[in-house]
C-alpha atoms as a PDB file:
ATOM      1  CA  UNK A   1       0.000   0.000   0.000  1.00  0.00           C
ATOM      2  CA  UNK A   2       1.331   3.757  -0.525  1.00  0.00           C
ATOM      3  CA  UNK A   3       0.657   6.273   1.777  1.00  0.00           C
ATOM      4  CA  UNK A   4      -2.218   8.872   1.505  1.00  0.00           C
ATOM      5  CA  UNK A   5      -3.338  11.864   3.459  1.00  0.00           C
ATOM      6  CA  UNK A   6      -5.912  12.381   5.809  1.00  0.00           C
ATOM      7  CA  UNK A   7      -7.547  15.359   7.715  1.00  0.00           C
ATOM      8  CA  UNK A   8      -8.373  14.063  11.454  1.00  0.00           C
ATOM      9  CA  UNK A   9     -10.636  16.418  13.242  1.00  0.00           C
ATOM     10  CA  UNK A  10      -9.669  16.377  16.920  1.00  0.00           C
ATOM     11  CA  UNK A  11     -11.949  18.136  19.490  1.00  0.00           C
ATOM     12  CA  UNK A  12     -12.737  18.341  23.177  1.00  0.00           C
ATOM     13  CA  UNK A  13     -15.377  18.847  25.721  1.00  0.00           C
ATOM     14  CA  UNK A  14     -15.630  22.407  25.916  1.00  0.00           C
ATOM     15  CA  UNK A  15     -12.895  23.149  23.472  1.00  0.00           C
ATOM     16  CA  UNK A  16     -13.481  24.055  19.653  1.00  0.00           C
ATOM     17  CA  UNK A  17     -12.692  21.792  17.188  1.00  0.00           C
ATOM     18  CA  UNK A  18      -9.052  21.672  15.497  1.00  0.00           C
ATOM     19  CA  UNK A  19      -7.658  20.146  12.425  1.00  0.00           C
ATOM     20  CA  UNK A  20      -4.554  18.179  11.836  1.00  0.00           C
ATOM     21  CA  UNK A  21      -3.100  16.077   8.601  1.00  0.00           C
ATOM     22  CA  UNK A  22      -1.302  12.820   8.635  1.00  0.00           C
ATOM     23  CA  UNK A  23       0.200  10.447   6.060  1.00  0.00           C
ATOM     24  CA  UNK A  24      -1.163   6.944   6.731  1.00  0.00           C
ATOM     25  CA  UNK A  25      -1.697   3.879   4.566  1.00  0.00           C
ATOM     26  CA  UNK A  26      -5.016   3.105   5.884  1.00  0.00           C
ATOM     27  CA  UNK A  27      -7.693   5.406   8.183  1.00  0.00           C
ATOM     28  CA  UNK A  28      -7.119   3.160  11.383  1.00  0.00           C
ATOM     29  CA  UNK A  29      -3.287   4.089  10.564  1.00  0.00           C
ATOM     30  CA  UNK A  30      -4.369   7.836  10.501  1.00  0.00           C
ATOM     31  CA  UNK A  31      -5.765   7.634  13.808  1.00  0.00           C
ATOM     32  CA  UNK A  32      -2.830   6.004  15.459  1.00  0.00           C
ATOM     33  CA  UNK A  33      -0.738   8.655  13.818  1.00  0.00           C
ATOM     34  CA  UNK A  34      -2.821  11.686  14.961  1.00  0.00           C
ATOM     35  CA  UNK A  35      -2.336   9.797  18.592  1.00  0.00           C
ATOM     36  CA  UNK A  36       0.759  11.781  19.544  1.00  0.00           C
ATOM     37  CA  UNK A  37      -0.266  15.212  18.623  1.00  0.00           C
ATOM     38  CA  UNK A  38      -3.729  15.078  20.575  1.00  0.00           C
ATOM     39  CA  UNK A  39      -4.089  16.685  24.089  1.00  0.00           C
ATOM     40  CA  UNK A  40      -5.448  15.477  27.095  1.00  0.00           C
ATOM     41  CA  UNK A  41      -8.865  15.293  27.017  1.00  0.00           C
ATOM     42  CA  UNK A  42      -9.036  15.380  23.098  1.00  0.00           C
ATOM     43  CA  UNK A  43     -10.900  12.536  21.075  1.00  0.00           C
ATOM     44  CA  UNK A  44     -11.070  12.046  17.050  1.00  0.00           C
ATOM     45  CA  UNK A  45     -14.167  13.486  16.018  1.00  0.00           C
ATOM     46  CA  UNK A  46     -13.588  12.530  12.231  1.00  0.00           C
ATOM     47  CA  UNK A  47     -10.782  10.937   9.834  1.00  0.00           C
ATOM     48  CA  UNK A  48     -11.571  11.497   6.071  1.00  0.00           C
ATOM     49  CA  UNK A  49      -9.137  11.071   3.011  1.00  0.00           C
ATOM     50  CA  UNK A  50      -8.171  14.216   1.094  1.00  0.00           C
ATOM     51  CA  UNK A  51      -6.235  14.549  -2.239  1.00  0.00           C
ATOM     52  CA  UNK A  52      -2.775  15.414  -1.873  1.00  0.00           C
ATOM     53  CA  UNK A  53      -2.121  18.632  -4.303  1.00  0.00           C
ATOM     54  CA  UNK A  54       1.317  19.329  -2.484  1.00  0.00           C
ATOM     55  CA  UNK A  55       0.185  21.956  -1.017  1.00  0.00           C
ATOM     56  CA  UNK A  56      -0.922  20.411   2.490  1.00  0.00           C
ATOM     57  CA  UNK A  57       1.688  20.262   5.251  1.00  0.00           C
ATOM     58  CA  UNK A  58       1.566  16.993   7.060  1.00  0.00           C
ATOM     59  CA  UNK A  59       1.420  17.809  11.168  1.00  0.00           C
ATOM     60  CA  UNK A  60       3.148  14.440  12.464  1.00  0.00           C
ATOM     61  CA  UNK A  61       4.936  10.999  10.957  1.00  0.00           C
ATOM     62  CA  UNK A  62       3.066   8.371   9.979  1.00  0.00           C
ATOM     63  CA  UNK A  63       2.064   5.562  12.221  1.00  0.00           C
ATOM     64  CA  UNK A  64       4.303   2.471  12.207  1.00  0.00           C
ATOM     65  CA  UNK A  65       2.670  -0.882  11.094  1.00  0.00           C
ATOM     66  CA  UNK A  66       2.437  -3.378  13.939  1.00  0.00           C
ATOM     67  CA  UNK A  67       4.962  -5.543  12.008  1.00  0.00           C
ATOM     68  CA  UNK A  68       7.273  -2.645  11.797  1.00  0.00           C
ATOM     69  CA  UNK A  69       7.054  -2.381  15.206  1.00  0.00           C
ATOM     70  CA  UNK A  70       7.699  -6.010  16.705  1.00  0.00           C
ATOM     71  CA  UNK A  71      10.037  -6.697  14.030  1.00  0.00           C
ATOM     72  CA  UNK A  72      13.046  -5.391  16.435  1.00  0.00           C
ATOM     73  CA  UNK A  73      11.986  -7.908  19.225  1.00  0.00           C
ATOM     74  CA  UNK A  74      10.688 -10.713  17.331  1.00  0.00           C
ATOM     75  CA  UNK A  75      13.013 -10.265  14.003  1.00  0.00           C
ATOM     76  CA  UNK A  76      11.371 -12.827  11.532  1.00  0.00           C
ATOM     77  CA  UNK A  77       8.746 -13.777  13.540  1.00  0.00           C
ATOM     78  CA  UNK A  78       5.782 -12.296  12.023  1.00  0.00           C
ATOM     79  CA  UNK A  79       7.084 -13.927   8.330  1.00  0.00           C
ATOM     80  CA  UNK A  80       7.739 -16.893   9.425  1.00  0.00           C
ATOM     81  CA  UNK A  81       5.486 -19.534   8.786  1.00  0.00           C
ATOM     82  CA  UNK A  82       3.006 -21.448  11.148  1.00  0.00           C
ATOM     83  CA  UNK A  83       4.273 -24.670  12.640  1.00  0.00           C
ATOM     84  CA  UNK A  84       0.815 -25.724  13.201  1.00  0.00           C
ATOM     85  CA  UNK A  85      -0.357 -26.047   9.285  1.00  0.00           C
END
Protein backbone atom coordinates (compact mmCIF):
# COMPACT_ATOMS: atom_id res chain seq x y z
CA UNK A 1 0.00 0.00 0.00
CA UNK A 2 1.33 3.76 -0.52
CA UNK A 3 0.66 6.27 1.78
CA UNK A 4 -2.22 8.87 1.50
CA UNK A 5 -3.34 11.86 3.46
CA UNK A 6 -5.91 12.38 5.81
CA UNK A 7 -7.55 15.36 7.72
CA UNK A 8 -8.37 14.06 11.45
CA UNK A 9 -10.64 16.42 13.24
CA UNK A 10 -9.67 16.38 16.92
CA UNK A 11 -11.95 18.14 19.49
CA UNK A 12 -12.74 18.34 23.18
CA UNK A 13 -15.38 18.85 25.72
CA UNK A 14 -15.63 22.41 25.92
CA UNK A 15 -12.90 23.15 23.47
CA UNK A 16 -13.48 24.06 19.65
CA UNK A 17 -12.69 21.79 17.19
CA UNK A 18 -9.05 21.67 15.50
CA UNK A 19 -7.66 20.15 12.43
CA UNK A 20 -4.55 18.18 11.84
CA UNK A 21 -3.10 16.08 8.60
CA UNK A 22 -1.30 12.82 8.64
CA UNK A 23 0.20 10.45 6.06
CA UNK A 24 -1.16 6.94 6.73
CA UNK A 25 -1.70 3.88 4.57
CA UNK A 26 -5.02 3.10 5.88
CA UNK A 27 -7.69 5.41 8.18
CA UNK A 28 -7.12 3.16 11.38
CA UNK A 29 -3.29 4.09 10.56
CA UNK A 30 -4.37 7.84 10.50
CA UNK A 31 -5.77 7.63 13.81
CA UNK A 32 -2.83 6.00 15.46
CA UNK A 33 -0.74 8.66 13.82
CA UNK A 34 -2.82 11.69 14.96
CA UNK A 35 -2.34 9.80 18.59
CA UNK A 36 0.76 11.78 19.54
CA UNK A 37 -0.27 15.21 18.62
CA UNK A 38 -3.73 15.08 20.58
CA UNK A 39 -4.09 16.68 24.09
CA UNK A 40 -5.45 15.48 27.09
CA UNK A 41 -8.86 15.29 27.02
CA UNK A 42 -9.04 15.38 23.10
CA UNK A 43 -10.90 12.54 21.08
CA UNK A 44 -11.07 12.05 17.05
CA UNK A 45 -14.17 13.49 16.02
CA UNK A 46 -13.59 12.53 12.23
CA UNK A 47 -10.78 10.94 9.83
CA UNK A 48 -11.57 11.50 6.07
CA UNK A 49 -9.14 11.07 3.01
CA UNK A 50 -8.17 14.22 1.09
CA UNK A 51 -6.24 14.55 -2.24
CA UNK A 52 -2.78 15.41 -1.87
CA UNK A 53 -2.12 18.63 -4.30
CA UNK A 54 1.32 19.33 -2.48
CA UNK A 55 0.19 21.96 -1.02
CA UNK A 56 -0.92 20.41 2.49
CA UNK A 57 1.69 20.26 5.25
CA UNK A 58 1.57 16.99 7.06
CA UNK A 59 1.42 17.81 11.17
CA UNK A 60 3.15 14.44 12.46
CA UNK A 61 4.94 11.00 10.96
CA UNK A 62 3.07 8.37 9.98
CA UNK A 63 2.06 5.56 12.22
CA UNK A 64 4.30 2.47 12.21
CA UNK A 65 2.67 -0.88 11.09
CA UNK A 66 2.44 -3.38 13.94
CA UNK A 67 4.96 -5.54 12.01
CA UNK A 68 7.27 -2.65 11.80
CA UNK A 69 7.05 -2.38 15.21
CA UNK A 70 7.70 -6.01 16.71
CA UNK A 71 10.04 -6.70 14.03
CA UNK A 72 13.05 -5.39 16.43
CA UNK A 73 11.99 -7.91 19.22
CA UNK A 74 10.69 -10.71 17.33
CA UNK A 75 13.01 -10.27 14.00
CA UNK A 76 11.37 -12.83 11.53
CA UNK A 77 8.75 -13.78 13.54
CA UNK A 78 5.78 -12.30 12.02
CA UNK A 79 7.08 -13.93 8.33
CA UNK A 80 7.74 -16.89 9.43
CA UNK A 81 5.49 -19.53 8.79
CA UNK A 82 3.01 -21.45 11.15
CA UNK A 83 4.27 -24.67 12.64
CA UNK A 84 0.81 -25.72 13.20
CA UNK A 85 -0.36 -26.05 9.29
Amino acid sequence: MSLRLYKVTLGGAGASARTIHVMSETDVQAGDAAAPLMTSGEAILSIEEIEDDGTVMVDGPPAKSQAAELAPVTPGAAAAPDPSA
